[in-house]
N, C-alpha and C. Protein backbone atom coordinates (compact mmCIF):
# COMPACT_ATOMS: atom_id res chain seq x y z
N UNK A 1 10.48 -107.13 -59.29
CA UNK A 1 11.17 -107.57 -58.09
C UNK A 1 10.22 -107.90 -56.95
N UNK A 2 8.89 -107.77 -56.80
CA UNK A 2 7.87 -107.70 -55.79
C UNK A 2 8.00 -109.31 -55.44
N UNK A 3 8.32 -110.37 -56.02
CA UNK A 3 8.43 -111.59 -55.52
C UNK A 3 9.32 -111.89 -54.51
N UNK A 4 10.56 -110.81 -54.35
CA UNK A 4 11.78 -111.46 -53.81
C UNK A 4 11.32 -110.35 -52.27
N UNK A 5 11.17 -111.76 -51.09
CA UNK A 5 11.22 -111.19 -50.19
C UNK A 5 12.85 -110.48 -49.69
N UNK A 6 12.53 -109.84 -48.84
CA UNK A 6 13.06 -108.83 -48.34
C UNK A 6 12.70 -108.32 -46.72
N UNK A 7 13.71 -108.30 -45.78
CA UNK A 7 13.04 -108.79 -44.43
C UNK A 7 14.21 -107.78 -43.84
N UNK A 8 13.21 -106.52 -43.09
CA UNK A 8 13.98 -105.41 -42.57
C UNK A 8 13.92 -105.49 -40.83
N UNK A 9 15.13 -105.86 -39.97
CA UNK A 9 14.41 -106.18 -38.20
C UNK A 9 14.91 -104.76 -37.43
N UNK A 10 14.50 -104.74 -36.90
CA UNK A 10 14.98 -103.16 -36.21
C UNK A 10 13.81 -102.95 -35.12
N UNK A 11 14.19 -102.82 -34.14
CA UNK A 11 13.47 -103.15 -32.11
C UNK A 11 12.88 -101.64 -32.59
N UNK A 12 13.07 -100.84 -33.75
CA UNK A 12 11.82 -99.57 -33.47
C UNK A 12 11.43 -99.54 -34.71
N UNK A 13 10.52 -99.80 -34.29
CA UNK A 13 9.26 -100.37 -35.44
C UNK A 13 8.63 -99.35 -35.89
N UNK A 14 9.11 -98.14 -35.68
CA UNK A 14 8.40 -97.12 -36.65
C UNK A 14 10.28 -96.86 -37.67
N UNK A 15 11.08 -97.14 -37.43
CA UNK A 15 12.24 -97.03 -38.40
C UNK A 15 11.97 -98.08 -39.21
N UNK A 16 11.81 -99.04 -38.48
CA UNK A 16 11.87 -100.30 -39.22
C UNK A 16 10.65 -100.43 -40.47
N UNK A 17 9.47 -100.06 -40.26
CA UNK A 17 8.62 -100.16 -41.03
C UNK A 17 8.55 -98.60 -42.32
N UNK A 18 9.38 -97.93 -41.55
CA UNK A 18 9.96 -96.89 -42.95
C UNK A 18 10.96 -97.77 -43.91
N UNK A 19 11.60 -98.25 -43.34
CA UNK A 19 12.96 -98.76 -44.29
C UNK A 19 12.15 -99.44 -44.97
N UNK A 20 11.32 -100.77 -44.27
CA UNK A 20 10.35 -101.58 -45.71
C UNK A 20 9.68 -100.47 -46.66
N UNK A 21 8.80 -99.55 -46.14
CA UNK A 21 8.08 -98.79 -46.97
C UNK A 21 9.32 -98.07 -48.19
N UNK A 22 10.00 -97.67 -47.48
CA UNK A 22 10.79 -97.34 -48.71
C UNK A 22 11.24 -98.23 -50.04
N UNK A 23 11.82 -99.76 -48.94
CA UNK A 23 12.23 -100.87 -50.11
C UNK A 23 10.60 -100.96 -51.34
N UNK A 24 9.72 -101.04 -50.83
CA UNK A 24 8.86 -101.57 -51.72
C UNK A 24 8.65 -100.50 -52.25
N UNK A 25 9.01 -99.11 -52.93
CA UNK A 25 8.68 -98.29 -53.31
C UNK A 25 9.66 -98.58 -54.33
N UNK A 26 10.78 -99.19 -54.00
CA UNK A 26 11.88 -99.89 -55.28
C UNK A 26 11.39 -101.20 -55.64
N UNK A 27 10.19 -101.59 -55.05
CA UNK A 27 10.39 -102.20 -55.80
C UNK A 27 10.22 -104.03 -55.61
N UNK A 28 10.84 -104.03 -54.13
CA UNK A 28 10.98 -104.81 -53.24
C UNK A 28 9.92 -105.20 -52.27
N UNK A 29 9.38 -106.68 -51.99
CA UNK A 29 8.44 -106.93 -51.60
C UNK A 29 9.24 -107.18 -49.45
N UNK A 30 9.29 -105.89 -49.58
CA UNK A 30 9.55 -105.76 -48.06
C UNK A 30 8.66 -105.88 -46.68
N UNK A 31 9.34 -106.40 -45.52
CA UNK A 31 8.49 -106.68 -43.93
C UNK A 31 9.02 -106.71 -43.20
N UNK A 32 8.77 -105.42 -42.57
CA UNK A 32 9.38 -105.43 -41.27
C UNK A 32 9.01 -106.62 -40.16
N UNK A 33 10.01 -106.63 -38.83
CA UNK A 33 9.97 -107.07 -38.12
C UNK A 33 11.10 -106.14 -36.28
N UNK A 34 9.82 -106.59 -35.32
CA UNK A 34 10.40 -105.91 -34.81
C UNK A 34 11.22 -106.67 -33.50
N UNK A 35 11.21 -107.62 -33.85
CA UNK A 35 11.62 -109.12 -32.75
C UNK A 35 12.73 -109.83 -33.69
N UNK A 36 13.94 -110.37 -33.80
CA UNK A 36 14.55 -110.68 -34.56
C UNK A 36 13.36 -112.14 -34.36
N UNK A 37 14.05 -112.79 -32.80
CA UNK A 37 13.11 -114.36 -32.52
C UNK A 37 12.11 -114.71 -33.16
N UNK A 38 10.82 -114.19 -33.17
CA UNK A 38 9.80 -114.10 -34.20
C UNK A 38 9.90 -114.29 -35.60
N UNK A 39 11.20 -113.66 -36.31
CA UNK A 39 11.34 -113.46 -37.88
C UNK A 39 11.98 -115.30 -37.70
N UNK A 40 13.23 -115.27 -36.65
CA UNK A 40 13.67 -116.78 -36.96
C UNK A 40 12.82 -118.05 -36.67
N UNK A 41 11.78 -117.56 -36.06
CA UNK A 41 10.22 -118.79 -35.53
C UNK A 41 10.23 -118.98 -37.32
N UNK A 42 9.97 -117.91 -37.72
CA UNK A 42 9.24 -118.51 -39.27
C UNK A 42 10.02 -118.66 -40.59
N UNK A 43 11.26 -118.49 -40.12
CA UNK A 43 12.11 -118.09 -41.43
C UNK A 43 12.70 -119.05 -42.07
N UNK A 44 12.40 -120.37 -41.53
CA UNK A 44 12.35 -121.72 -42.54
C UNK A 44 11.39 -122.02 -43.74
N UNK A 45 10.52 -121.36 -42.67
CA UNK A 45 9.19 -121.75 -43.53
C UNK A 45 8.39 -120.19 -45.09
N UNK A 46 9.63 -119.32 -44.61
CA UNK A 46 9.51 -118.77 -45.40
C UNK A 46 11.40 -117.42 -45.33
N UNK A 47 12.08 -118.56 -46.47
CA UNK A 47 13.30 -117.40 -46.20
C UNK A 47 13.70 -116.82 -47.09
N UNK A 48 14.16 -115.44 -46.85
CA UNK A 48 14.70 -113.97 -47.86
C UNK A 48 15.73 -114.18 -48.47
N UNK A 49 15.92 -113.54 -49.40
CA UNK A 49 16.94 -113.13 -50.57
C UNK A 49 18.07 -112.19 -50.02
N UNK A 50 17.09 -111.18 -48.79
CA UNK A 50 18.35 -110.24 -48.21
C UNK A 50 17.16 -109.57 -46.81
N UNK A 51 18.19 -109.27 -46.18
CA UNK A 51 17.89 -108.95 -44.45
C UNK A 51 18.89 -107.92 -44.14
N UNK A 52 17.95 -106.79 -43.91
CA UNK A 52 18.76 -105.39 -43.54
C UNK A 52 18.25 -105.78 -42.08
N UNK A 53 19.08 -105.52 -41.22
CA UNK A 53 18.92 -105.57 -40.02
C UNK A 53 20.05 -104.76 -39.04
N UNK A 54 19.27 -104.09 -38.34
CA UNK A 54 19.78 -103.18 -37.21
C UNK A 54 20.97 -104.20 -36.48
N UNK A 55 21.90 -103.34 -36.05
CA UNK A 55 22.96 -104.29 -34.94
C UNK A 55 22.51 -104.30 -33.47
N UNK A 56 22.69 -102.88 -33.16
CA UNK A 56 21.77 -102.60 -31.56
C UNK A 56 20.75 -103.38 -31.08
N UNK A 57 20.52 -104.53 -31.12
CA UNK A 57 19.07 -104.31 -30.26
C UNK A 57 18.72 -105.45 -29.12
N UNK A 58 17.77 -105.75 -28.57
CA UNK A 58 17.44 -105.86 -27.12
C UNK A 58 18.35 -107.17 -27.08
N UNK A 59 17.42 -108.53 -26.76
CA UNK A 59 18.16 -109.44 -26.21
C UNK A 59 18.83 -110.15 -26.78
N UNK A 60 18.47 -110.42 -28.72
CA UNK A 60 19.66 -110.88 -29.80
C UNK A 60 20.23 -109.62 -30.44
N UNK A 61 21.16 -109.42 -30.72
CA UNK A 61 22.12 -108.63 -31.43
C UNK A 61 21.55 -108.41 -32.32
N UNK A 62 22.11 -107.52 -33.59
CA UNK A 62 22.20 -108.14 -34.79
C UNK A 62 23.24 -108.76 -35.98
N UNK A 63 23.93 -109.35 -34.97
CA UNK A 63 25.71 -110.32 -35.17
C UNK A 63 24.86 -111.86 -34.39
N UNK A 64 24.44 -111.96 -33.57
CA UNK A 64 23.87 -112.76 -33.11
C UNK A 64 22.89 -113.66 -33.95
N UNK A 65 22.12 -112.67 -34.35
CA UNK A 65 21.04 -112.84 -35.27
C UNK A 65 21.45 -113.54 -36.76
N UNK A 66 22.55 -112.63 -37.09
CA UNK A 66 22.85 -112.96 -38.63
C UNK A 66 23.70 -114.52 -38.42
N UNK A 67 24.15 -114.75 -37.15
CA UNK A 67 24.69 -116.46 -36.72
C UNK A 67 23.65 -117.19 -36.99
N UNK A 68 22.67 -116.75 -36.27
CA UNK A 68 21.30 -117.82 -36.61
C UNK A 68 20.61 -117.67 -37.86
N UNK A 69 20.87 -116.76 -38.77
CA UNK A 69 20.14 -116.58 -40.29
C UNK A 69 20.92 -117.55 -40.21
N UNK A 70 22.14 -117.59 -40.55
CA UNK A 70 23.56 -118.16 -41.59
C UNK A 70 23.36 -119.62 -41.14
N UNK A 71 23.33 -119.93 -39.88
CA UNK A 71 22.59 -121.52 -40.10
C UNK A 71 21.46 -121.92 -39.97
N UNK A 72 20.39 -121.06 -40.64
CA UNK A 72 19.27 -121.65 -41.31
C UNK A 72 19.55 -121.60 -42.81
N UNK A 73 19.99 -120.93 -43.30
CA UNK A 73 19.80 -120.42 -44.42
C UNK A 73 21.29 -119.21 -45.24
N UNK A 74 22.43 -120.38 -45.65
CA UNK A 74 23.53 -119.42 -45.68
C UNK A 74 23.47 -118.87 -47.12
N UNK A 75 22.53 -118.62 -47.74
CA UNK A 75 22.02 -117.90 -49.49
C UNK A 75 21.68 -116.92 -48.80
N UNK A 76 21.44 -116.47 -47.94
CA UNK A 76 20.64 -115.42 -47.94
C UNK A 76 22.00 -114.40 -47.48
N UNK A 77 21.57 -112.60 -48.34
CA UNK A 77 22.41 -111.65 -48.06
C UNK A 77 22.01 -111.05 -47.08
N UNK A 78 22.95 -110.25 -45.87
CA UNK A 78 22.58 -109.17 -44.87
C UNK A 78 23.63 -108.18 -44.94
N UNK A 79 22.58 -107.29 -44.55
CA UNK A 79 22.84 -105.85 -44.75
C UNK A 79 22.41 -105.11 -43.61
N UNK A 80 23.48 -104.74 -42.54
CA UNK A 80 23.83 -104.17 -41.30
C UNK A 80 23.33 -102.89 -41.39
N UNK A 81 22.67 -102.33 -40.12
CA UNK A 81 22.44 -101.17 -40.26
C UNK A 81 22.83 -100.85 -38.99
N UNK A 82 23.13 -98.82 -38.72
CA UNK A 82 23.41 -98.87 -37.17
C UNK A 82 23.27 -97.29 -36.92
N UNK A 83 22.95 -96.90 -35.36
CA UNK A 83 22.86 -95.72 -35.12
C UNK A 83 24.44 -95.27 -35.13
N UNK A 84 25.06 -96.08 -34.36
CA UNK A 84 26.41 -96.47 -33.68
C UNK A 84 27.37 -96.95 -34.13
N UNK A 85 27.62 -96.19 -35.40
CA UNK A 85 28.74 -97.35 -36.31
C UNK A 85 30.19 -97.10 -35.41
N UNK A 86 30.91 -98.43 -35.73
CA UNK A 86 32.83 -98.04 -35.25
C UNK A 86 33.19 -98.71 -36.30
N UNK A 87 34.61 -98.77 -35.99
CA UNK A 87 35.34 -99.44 -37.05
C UNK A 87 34.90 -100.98 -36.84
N UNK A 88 35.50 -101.30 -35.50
CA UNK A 88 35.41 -102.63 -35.09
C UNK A 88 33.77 -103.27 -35.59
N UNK A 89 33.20 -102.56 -35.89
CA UNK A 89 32.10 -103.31 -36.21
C UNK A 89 31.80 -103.54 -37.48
N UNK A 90 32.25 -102.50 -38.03
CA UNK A 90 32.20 -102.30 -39.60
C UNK A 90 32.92 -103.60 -40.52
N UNK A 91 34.11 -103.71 -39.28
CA UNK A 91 34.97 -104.87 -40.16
C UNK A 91 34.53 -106.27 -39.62
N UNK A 92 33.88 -106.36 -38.47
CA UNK A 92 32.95 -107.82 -38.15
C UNK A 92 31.65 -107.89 -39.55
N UNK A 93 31.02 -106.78 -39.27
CA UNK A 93 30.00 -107.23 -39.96
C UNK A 93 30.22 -108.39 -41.47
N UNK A 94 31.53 -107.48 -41.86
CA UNK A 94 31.82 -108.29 -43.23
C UNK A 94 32.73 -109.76 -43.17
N UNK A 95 33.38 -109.17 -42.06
CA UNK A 95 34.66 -110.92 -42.13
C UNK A 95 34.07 -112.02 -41.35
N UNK A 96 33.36 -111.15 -40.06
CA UNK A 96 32.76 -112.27 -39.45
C UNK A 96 31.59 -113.10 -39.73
N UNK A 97 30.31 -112.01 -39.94
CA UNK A 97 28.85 -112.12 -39.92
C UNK A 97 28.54 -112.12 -41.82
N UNK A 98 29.83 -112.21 -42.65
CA UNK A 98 29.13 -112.33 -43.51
C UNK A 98 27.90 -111.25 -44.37
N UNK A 99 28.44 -110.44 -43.78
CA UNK A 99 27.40 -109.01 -43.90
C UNK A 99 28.11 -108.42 -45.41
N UNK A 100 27.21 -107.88 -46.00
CA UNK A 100 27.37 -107.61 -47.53
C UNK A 100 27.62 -105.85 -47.42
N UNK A 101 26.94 -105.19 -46.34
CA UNK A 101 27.16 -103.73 -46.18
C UNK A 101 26.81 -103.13 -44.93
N UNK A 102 27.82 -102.31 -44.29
CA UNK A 102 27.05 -101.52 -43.43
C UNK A 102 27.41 -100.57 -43.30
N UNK A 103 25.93 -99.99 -43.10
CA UNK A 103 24.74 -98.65 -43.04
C UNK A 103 24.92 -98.32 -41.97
N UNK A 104 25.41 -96.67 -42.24
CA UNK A 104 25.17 -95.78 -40.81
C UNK A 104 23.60 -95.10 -40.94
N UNK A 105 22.98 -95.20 -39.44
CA UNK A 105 21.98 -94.04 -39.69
C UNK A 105 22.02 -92.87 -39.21
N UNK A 106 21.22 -91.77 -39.90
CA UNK A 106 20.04 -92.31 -40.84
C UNK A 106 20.67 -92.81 -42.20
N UNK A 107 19.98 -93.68 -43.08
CA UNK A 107 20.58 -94.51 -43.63
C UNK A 107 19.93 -93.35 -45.44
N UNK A 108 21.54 -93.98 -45.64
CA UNK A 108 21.32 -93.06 -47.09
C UNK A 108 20.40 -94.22 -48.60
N UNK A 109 19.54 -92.90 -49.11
CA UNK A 109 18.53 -94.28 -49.90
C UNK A 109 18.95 -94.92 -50.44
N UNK A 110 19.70 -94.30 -51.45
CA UNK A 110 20.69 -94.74 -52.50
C UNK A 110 21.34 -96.24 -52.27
N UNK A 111 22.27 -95.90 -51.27
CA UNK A 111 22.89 -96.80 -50.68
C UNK A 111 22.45 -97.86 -50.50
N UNK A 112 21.38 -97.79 -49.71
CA UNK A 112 20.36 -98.99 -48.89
C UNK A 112 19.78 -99.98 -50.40
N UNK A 113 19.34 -98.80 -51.25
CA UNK A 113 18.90 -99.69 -52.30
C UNK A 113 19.54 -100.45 -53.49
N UNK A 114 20.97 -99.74 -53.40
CA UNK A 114 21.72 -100.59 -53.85
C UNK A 114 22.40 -101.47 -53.38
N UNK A 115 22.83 -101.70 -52.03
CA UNK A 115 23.16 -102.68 -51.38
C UNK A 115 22.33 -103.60 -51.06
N UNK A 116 20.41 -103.57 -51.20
CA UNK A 116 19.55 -104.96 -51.42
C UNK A 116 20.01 -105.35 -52.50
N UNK A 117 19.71 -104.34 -53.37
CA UNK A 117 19.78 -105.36 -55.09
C UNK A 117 20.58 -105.73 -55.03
N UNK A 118 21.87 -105.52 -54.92
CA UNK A 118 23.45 -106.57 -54.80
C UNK A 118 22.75 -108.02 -53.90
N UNK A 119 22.12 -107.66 -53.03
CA UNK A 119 22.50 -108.94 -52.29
C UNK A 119 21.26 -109.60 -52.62
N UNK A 120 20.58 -109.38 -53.13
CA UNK A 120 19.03 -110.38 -53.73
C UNK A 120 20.14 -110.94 -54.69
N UNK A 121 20.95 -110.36 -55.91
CA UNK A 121 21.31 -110.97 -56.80
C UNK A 121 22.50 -111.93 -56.06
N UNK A 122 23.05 -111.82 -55.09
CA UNK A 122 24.21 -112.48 -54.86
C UNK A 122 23.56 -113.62 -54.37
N UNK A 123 22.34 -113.19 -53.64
CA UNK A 123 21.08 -114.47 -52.88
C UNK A 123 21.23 -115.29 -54.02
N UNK A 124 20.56 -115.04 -55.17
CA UNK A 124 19.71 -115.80 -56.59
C UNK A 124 21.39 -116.52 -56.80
N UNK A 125 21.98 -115.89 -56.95
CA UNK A 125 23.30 -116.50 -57.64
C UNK A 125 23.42 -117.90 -56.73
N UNK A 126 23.97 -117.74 -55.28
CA UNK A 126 23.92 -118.84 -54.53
C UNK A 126 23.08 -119.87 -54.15
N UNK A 127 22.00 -119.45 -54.23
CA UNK A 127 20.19 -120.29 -54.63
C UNK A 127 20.52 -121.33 -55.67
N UNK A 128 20.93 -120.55 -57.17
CA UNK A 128 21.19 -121.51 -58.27
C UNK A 128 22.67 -122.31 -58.34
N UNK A 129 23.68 -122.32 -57.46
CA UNK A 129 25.03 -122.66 -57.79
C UNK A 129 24.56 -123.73 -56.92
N UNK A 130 24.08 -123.74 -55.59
CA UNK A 130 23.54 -124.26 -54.54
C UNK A 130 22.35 -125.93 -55.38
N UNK A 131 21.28 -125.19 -56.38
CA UNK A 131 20.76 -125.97 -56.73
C UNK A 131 21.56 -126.55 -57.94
N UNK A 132 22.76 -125.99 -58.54
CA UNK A 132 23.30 -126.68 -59.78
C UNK A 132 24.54 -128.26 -58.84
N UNK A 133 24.76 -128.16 -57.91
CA UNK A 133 25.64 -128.89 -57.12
C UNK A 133 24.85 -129.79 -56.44
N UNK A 134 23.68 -129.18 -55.78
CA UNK A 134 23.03 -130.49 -54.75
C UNK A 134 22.77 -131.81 -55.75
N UNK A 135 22.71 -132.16 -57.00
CA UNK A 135 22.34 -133.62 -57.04
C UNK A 135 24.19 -134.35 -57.40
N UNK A 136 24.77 -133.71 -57.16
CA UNK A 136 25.94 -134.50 -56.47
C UNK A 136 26.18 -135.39 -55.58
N UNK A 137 26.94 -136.86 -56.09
CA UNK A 137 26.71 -137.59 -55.06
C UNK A 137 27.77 -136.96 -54.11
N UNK A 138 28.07 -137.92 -52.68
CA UNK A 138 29.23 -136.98 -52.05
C UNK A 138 30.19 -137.25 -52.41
N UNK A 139 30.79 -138.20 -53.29
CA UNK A 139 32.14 -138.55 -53.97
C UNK A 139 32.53 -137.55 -55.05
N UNK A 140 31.40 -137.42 -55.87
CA UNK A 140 31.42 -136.35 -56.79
C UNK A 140 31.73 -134.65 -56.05
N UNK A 141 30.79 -134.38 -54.76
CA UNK A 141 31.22 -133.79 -54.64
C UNK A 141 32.80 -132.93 -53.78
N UNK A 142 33.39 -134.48 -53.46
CA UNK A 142 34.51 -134.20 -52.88
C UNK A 142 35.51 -133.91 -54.23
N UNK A 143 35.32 -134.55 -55.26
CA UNK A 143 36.44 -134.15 -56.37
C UNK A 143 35.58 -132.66 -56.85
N UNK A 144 34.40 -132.44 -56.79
CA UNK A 144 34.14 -130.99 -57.06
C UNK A 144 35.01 -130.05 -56.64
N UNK A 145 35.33 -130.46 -55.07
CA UNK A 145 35.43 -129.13 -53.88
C UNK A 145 37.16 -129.29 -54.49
N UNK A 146 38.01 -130.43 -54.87
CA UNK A 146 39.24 -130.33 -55.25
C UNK A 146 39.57 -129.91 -56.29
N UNK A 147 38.74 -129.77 -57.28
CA UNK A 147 38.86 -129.34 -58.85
C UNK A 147 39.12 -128.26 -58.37
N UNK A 148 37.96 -127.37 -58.09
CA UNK A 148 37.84 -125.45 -57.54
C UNK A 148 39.04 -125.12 -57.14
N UNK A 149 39.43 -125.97 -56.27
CA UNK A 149 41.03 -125.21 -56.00
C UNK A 149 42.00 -125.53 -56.51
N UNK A 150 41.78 -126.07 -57.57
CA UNK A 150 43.00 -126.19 -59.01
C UNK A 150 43.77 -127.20 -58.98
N UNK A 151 43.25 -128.48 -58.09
CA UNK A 151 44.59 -129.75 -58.29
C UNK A 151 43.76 -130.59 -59.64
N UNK A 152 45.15 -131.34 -60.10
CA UNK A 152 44.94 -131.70 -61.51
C UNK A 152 44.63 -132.81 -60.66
N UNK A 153 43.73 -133.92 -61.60
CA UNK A 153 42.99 -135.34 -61.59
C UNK A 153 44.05 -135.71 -60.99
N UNK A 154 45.31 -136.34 -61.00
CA UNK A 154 46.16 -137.12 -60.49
C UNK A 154 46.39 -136.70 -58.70
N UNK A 155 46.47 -135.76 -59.00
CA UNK A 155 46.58 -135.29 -56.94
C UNK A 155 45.05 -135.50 -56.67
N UNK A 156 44.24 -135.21 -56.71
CA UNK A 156 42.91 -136.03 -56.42
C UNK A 156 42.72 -137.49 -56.11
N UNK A 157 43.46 -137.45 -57.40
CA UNK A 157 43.32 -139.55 -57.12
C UNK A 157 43.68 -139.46 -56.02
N UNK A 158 45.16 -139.24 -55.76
CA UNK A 158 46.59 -139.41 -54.66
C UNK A 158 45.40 -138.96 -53.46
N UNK A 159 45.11 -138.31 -53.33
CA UNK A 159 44.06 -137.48 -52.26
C UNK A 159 42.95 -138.40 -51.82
N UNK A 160 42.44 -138.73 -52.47
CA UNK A 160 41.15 -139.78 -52.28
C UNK A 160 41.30 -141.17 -52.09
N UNK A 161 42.18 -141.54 -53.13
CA UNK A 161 42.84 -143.13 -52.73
C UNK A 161 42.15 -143.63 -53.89
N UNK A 162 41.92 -143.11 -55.31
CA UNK A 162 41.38 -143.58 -56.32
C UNK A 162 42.03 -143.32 -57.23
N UNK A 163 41.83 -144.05 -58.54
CA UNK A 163 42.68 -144.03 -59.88
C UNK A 163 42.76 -142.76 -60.70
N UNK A 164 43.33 -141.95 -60.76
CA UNK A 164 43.11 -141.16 -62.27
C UNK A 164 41.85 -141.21 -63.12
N UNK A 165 41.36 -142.75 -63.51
CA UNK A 165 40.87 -142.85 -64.62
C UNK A 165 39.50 -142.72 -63.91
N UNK A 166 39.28 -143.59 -62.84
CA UNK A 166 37.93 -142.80 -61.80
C UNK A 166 37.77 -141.63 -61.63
N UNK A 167 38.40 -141.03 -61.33
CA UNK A 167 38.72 -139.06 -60.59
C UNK A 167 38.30 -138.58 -62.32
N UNK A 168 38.32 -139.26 -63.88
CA UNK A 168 38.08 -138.70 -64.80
C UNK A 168 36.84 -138.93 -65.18
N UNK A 169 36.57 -139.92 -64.66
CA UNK A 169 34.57 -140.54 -64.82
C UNK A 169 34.01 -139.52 -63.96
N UNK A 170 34.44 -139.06 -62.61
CA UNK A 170 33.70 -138.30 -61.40
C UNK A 170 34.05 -136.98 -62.29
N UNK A 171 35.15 -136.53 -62.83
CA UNK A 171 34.71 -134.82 -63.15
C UNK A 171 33.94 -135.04 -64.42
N UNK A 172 33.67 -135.99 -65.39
CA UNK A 172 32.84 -135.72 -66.04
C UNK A 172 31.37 -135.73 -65.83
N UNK A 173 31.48 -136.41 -64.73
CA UNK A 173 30.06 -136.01 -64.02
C UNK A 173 29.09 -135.00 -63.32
N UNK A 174 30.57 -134.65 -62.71
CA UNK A 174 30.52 -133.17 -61.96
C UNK A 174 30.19 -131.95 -62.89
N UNK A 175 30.93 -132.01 -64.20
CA UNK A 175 30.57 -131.37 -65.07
C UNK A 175 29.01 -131.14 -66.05
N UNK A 176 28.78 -132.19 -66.02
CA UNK A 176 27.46 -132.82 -67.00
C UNK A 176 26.36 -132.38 -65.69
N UNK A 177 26.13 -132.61 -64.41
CA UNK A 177 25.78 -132.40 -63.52
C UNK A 177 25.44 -130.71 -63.47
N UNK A 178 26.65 -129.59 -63.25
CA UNK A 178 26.61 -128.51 -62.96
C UNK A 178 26.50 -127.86 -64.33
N UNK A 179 26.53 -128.47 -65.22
CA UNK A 179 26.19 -127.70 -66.96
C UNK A 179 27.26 -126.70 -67.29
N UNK A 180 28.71 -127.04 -66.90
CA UNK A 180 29.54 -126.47 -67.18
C UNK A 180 30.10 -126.94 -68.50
N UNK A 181 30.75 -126.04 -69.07
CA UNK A 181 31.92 -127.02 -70.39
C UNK A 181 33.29 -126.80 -69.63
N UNK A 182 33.63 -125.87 -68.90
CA UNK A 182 35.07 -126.68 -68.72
C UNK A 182 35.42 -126.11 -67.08
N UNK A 183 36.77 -126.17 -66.79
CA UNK A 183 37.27 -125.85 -64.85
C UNK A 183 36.94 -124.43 -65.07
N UNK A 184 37.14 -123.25 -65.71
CA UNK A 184 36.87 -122.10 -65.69
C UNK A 184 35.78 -121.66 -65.66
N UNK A 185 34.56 -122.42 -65.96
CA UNK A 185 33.32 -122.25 -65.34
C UNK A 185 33.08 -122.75 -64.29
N UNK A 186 33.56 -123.97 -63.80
CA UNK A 186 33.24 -124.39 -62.91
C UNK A 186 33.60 -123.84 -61.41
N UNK A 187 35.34 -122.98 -61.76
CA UNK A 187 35.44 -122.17 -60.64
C UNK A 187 34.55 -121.02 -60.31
N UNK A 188 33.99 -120.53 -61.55
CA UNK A 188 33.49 -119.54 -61.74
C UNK A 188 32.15 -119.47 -60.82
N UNK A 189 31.74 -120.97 -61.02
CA UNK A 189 30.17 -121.09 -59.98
C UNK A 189 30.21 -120.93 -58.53
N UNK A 190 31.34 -120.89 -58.13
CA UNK A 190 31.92 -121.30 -56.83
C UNK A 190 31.98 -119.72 -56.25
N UNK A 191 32.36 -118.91 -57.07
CA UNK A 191 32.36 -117.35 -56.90
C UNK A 191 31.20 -116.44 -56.40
């Protein structure tokens, strides 16, 4: 696992650089950071699989923060951490921010390390569904996005303003494209 970065932010940089030390002891090629701004200066040019990151802190959040991961980079998993948990936050982190888990501290190991590995793998999963779809043209991928939610070729046509027998050339493309054999995989990638 030492390849898959792993990017821990937390404004106290002696927590923060425990939590990495711990990840890479699983395993995980972990780095702290103690500036969220700083991690997002470079995080194009180099972005994670998963981001445990503190909520508390100085002048970006870490709800703030995970807004600006999510449009650089919406593959990537986060994983909330907090001195200060409530409810109300517990249930943002996940509906709003897209957050995969959150961690009260002090943060339990177990936990922490199973909630990266979930989200490196949920990363990799969306990385590859992500790269099995991008050479879609955008026609293809508008009958993609209609297949997934289960309308048959004919409401597509009706939908698009094209024939049946087109909407059957485009999913066989879509298919041959994403290396599926049939709609039950194909919803399946979407998952």
């Amino acid at each position: 696992m030492k390849e898959t970065p792993v990017y821990v932010v937390d404004d106290d940089a002696d927590l923060g650089a425990s939590v990495a030390r711990l990840l890479g002891r699983h395993g995980f090629a972990a780095q702290a950071f103690v500036d969220p701004a700083a991690l997002l200066g470079l995080y194009a040019a180099a972005p994670a699989q998963c981001i445990v990151t503190d909520v508390m802190m100085g002048d970006l959040d870490g709800f703030a923060f995970a807004d600006r991961v999510r449009a650089i980079d919406p593959a990537t998993s986060i994983v909330f951490m907090t001195a200060w948990p409530t409810t109300a936050n517990a249930v943002d982190s996940v509906r709003r921010y897209g957050g995969l888990d959150y961690l009260e501290k002090p943060i339990d190991e177990d936990r922490l390390v199973a909630a990266v590995a979930e989200g490196v793998a949920w990363s990799r999963q969306r990385r590859e569904t992500h790269a099995r779809t991008a050479q879609l043209t955008a026609r293809e991928r508008q009958v993609f996005d209609l297949l997934v939610l289960g309308h048959p070729n004919k409401v597509i046509a009706d939908q698009l303003g094209l024939s049946p027998k087109t909407i059957e050339d485009h999913r066989a493309a879509v298919m041959a494209k994403t290396g599926v054999n049939g709609l039950a995989q194909l919803i399946a990638l979407t998952r």
